[in-house]
N, C-alpha and C. Protein backbone atom coordinates (compact mmCIF):
# COMPACT_ATOMS: atom_id res chain seq x y z
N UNK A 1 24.40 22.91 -9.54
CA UNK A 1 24.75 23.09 -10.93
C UNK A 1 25.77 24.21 -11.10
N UNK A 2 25.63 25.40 -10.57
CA UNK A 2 26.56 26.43 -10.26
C UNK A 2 27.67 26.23 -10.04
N UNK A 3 27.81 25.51 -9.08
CA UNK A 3 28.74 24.68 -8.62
C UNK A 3 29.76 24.00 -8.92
N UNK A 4 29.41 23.01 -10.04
CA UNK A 4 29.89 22.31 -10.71
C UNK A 4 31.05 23.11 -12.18
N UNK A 5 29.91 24.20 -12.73
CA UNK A 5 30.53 25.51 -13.65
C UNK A 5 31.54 26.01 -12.69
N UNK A 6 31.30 26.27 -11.56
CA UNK A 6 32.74 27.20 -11.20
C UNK A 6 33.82 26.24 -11.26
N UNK A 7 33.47 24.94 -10.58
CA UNK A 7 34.43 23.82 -10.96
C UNK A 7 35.46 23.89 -11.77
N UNK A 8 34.70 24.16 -13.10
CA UNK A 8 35.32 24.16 -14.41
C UNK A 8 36.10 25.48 -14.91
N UNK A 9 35.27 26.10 -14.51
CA UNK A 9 36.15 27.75 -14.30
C UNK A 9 37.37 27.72 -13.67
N UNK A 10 37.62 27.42 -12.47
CA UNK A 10 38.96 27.48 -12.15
C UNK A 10 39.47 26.94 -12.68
N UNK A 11 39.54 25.18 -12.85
CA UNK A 11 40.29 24.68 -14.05
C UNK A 11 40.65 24.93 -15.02
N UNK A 12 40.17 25.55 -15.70
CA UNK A 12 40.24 26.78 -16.69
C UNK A 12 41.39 27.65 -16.86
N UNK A 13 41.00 28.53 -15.59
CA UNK A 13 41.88 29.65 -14.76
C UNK A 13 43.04 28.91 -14.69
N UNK A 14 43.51 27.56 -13.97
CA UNK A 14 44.99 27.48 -14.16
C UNK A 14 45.59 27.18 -15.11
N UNK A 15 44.77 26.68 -15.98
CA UNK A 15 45.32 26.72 -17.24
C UNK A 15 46.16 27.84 -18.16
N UNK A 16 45.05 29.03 -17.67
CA UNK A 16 45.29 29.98 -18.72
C UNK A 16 46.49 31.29 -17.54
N UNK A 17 46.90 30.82 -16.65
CA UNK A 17 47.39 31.74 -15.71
C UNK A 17 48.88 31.81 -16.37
N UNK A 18 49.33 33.47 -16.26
CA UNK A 18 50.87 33.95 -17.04
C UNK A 18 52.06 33.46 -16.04
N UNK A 19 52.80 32.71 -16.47
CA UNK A 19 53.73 32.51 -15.29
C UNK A 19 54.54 33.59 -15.04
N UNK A 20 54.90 35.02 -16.15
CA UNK A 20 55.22 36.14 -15.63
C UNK A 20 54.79 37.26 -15.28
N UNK A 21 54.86 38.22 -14.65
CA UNK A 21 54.50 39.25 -14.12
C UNK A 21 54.15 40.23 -15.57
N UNK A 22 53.40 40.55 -16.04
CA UNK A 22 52.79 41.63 -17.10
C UNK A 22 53.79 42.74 -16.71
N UNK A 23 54.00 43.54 -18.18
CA UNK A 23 55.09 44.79 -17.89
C UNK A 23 54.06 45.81 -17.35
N UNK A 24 54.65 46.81 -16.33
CA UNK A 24 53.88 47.96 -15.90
C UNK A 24 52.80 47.49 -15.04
N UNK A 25 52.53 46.67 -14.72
CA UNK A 25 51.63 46.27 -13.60
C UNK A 25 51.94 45.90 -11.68
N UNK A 26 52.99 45.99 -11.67
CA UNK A 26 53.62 45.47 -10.52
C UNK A 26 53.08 46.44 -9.32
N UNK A 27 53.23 47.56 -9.81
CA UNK A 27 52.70 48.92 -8.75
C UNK A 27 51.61 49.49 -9.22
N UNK A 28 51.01 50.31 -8.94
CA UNK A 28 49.95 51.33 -9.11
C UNK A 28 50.72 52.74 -9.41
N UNK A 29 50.06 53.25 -10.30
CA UNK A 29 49.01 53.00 -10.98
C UNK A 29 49.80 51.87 -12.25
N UNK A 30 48.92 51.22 -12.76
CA UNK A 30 49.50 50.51 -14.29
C UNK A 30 49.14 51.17 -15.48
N UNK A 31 49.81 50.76 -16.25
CA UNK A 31 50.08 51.76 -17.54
C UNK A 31 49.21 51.35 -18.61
N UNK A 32 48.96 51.86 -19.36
CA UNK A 32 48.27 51.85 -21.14
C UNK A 32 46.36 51.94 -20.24
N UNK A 33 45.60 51.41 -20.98
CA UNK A 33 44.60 51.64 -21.09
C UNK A 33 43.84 51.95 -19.64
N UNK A 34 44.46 51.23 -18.32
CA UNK A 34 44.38 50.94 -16.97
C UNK A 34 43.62 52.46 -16.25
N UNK A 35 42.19 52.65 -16.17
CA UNK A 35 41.97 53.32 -14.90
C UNK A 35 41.58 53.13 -13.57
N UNK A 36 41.73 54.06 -12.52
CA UNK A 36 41.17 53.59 -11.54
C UNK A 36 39.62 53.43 -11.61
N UNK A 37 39.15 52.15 -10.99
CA UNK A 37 37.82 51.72 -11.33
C UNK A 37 36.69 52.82 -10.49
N UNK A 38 37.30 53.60 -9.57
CA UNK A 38 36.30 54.68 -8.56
C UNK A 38 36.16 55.71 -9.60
N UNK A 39 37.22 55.79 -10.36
CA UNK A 39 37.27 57.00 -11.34
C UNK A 39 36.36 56.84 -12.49
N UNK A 40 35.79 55.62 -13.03
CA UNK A 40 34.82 55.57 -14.34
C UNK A 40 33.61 54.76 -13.81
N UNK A 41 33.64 54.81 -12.52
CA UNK A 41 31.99 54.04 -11.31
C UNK A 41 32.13 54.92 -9.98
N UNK A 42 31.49 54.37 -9.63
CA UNK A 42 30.58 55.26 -8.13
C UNK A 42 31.05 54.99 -7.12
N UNK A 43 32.10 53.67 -7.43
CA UNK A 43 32.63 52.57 -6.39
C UNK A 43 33.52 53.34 -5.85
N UNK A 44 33.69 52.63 -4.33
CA UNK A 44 34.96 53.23 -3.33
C UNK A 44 36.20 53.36 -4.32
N UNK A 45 37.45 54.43 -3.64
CA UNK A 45 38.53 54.20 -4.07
C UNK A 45 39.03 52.78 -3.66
N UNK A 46 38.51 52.15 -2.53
CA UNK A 46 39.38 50.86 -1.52
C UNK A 46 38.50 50.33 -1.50
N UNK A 47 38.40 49.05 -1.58
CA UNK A 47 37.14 48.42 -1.37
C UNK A 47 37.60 46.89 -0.96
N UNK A 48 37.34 46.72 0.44
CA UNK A 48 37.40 45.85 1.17
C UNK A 48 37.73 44.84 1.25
N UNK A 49 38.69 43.87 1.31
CA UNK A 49 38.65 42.86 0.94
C UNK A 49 39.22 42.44 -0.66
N UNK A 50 39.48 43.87 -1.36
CA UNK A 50 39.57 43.44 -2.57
C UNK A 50 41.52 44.87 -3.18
N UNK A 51 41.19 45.60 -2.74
CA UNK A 51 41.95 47.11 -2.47
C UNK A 51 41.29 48.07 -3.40
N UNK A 52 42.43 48.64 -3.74
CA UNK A 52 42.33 49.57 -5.68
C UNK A 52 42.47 49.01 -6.54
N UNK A 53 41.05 48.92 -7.14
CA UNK A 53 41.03 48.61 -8.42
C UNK A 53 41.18 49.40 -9.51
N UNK A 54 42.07 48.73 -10.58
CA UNK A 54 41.82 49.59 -11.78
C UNK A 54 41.89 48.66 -13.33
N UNK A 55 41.14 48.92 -14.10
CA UNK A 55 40.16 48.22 -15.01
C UNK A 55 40.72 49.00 -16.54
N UNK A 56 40.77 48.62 -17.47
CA UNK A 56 40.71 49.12 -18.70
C UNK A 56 38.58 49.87 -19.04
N UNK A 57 38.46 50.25 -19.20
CA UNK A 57 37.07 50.49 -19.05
C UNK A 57 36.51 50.03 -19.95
N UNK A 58 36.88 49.63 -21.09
CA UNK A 58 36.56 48.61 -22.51
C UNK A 58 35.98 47.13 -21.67
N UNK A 59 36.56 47.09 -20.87
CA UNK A 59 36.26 45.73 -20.73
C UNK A 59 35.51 45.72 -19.50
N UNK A 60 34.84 46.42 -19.60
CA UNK A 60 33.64 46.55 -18.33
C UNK A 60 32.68 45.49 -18.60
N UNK A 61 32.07 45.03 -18.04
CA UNK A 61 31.94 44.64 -16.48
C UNK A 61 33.22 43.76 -16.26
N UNK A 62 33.55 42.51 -17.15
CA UNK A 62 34.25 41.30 -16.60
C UNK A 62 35.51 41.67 -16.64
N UNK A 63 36.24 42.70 -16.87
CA UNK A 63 37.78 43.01 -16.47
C UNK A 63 38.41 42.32 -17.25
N UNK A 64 39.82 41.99 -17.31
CA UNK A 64 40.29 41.88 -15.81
C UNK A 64 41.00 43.69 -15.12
N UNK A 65 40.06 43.00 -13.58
CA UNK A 65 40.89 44.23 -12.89
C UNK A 65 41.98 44.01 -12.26
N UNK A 66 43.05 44.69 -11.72
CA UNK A 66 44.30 44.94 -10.97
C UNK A 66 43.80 44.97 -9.64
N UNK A 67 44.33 44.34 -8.71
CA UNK A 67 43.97 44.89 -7.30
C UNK A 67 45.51 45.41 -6.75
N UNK A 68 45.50 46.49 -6.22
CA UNK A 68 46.66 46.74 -5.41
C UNK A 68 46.11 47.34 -4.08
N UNK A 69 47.14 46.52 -2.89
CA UNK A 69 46.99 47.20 -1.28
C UNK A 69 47.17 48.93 -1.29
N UNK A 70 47.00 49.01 -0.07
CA UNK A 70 46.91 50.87 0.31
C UNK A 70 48.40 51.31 -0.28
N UNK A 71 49.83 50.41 0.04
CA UNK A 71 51.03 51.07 -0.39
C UNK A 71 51.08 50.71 -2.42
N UNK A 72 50.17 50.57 -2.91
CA UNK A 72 50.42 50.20 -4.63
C UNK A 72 51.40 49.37 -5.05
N UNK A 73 51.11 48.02 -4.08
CA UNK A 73 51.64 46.73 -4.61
C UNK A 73 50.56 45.68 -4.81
N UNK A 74 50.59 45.29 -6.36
CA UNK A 74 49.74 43.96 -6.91
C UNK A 74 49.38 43.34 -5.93
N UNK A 75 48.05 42.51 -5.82
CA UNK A 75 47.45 41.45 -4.70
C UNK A 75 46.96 40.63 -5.53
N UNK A 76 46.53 41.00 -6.63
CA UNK A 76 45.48 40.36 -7.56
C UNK A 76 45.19 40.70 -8.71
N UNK A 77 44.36 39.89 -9.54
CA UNK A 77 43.61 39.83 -11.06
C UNK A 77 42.33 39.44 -10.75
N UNK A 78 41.58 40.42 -11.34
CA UNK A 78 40.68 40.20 -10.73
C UNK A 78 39.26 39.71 -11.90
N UNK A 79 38.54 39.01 -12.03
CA UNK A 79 37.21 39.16 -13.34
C UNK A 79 35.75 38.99 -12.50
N UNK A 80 35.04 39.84 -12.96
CA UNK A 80 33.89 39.97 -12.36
C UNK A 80 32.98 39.34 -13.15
N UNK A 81 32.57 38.18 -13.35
CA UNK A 81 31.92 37.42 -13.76
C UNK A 81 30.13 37.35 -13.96
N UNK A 82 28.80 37.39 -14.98
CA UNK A 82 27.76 37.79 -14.72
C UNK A 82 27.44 36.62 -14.15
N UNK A 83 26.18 35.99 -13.21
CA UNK A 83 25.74 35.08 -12.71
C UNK A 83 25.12 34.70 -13.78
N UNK A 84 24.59 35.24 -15.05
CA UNK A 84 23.67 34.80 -15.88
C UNK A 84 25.03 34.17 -16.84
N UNK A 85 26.25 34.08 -17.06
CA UNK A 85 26.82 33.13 -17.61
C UNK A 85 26.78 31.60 -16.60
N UNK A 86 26.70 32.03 -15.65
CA UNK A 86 26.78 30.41 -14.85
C UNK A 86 25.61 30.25 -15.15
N UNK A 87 24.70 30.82 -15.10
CA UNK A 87 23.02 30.17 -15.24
C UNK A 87 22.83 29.54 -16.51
N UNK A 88 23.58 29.82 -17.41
CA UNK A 88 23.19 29.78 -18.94
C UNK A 88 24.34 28.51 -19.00
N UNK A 89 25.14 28.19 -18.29
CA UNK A 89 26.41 27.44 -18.95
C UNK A 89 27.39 27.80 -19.63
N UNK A 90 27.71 28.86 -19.63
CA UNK A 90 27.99 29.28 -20.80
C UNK A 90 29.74 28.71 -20.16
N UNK A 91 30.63 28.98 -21.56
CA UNK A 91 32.29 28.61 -21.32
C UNK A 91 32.59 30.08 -20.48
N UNK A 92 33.59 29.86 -19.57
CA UNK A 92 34.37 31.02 -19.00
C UNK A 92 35.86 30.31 -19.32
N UNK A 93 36.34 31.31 -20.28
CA UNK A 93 37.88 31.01 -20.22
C UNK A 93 38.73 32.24 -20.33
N UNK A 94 39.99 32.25 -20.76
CA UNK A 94 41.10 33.05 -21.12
C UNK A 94 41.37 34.10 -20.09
N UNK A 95 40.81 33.82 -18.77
CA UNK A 95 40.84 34.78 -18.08
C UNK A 95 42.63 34.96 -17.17
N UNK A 96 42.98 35.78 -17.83
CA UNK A 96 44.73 35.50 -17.64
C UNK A 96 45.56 36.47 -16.49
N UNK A 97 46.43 35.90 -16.00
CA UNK A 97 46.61 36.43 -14.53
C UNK A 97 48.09 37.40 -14.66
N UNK A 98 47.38 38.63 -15.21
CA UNK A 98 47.90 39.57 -15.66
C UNK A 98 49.44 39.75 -14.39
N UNK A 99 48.86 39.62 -13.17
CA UNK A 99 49.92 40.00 -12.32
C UNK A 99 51.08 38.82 -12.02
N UNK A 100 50.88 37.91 -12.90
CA UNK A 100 51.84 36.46 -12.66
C UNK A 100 51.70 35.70 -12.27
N UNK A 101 52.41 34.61 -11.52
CA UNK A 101 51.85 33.39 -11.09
C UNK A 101 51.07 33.44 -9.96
N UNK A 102 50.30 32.62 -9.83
CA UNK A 102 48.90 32.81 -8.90
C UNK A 102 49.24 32.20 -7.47
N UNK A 103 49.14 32.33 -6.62
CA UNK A 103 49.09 31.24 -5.33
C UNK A 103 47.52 30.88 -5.17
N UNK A 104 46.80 31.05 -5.01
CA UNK A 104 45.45 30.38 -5.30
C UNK A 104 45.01 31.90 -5.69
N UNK A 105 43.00 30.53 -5.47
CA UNK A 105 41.99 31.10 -6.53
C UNK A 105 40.59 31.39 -5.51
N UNK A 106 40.47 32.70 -5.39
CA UNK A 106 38.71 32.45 -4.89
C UNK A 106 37.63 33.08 -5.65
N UNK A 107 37.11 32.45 -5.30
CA UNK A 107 35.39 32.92 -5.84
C UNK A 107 34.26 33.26 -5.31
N UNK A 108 33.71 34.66 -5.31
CA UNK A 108 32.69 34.88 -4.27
C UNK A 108 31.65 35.03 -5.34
N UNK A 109 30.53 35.53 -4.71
CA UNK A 109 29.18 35.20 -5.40
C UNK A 109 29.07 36.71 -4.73
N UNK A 110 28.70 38.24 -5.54
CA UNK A 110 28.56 39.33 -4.86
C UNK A 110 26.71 39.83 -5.51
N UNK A 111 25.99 40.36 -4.72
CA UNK A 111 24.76 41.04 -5.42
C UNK A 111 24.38 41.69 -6.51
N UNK A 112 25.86 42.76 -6.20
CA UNK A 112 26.14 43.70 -7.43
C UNK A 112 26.78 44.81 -6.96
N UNK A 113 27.73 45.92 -7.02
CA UNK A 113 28.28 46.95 -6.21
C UNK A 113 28.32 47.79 -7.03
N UNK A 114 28.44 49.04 -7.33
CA UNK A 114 28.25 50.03 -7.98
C UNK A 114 29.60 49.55 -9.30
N UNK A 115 28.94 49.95 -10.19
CA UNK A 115 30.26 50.10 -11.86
C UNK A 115 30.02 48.12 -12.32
N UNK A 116 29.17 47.59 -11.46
CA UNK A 116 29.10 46.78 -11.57
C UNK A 116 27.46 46.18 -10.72
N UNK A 117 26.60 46.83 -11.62
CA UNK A 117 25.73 45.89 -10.66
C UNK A 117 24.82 44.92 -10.35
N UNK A 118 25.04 44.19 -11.72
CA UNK A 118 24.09 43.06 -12.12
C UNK A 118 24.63 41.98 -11.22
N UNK A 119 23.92 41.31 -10.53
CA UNK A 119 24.95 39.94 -9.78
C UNK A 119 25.60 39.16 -10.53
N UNK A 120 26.73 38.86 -9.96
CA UNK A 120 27.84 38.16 -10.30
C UNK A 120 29.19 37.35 -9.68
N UNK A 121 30.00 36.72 -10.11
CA UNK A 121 31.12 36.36 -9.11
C UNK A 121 32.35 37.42 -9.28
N UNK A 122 33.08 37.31 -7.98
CA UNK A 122 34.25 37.86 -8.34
C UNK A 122 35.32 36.43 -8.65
N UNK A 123 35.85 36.31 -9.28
CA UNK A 123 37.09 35.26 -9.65
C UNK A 123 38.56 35.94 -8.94
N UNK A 124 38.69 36.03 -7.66
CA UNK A 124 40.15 36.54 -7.74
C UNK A 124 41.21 35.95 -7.80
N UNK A 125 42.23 35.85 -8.36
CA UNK A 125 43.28 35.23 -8.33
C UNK A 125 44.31 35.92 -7.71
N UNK A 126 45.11 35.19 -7.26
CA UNK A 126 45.88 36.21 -5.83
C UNK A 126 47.45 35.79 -5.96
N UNK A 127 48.14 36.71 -6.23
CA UNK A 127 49.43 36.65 -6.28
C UNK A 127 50.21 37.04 -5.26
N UNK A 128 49.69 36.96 -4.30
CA UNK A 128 50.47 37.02 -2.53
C UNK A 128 49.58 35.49 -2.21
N UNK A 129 49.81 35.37 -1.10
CA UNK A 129 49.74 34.55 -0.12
C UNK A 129 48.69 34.61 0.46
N UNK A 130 47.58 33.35 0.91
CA UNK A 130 46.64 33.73 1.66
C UNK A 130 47.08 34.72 3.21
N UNK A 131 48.27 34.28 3.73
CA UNK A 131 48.33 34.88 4.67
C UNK A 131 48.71 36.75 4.35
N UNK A 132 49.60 37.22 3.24
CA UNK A 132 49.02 38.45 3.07
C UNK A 132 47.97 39.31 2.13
N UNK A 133 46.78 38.64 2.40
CA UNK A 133 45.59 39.02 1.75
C UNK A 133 45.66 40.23 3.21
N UNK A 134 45.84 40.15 4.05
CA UNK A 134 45.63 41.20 5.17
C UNK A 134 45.55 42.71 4.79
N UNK A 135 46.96 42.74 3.37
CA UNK A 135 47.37 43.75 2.85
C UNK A 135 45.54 44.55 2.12
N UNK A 136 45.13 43.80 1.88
CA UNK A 136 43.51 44.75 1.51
C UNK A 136 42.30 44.65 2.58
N UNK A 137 42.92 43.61 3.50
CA UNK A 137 41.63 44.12 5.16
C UNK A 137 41.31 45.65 5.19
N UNK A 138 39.85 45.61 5.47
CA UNK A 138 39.44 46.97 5.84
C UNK A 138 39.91 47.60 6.95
């Protein structure tokens, strides 16, 4: 059943994805409301698999966050999704890909990590290439 909701979620997601690059987001840090997410949670500055995040803090838990590699170039948009909206059915939309056009979409299923710890998915949308996702390897 889960399953089927994320289905629809991504579909969703390409729908609602910016075909341009958001102003002030390209590098780190990004501008207007944007902090680093270690700075208003407990969470790493880098975090694995995902880089530096930084979040408007209004929109805590589900973001969207920024991911940028160790040199502060965009990788991603990121929304942290509660598991209790997939449980419930609920609609997931408008989730918009602040850093521009997307090359794909993944979705993990995480426990919970600090600034965030109710279980949930991560939705990342990735504006590099699967092959340089490397750029946020631990």
């Amino acid at each position: 059943m889960i399953r089927r909701a994320c289905r629809g979620a991504v579909a969703g997601l390409v729908l609602a994805t910016a075909p341009a690059l958001a102003d002030g987001v390209a590098s780190a840090p990004p501008g207007g409301a944007y902090r680093k997410f270690s700075d208003v949670s407990e969470g790493p500055a880098f975090m694995p698999g995902l880089g530096v995040l930084y979040v408007d803090p209004k929109t805590l838990p589900q973001g969207p966050f920024l991911a940028y590699d160790r040199a502060g170039r965009l990788v991603s948009t990121i929304y942290m999704i509660p598991l209790k909206t997939f449980e419930t059915h609920a609609q997931v939309g408008g989730l918009a890909a602040l850093g521009g056009a997307v090359d794909h979409v993944d979705i993990r299923y995480v426990a919970g990590h600090p600034g965030v710890e109710e279980p949930h998915y991560h939705i990342v949308l990735w504006h590099v290439t699967k092959a340089e996702e490397v750029r946020v390897s631990p």
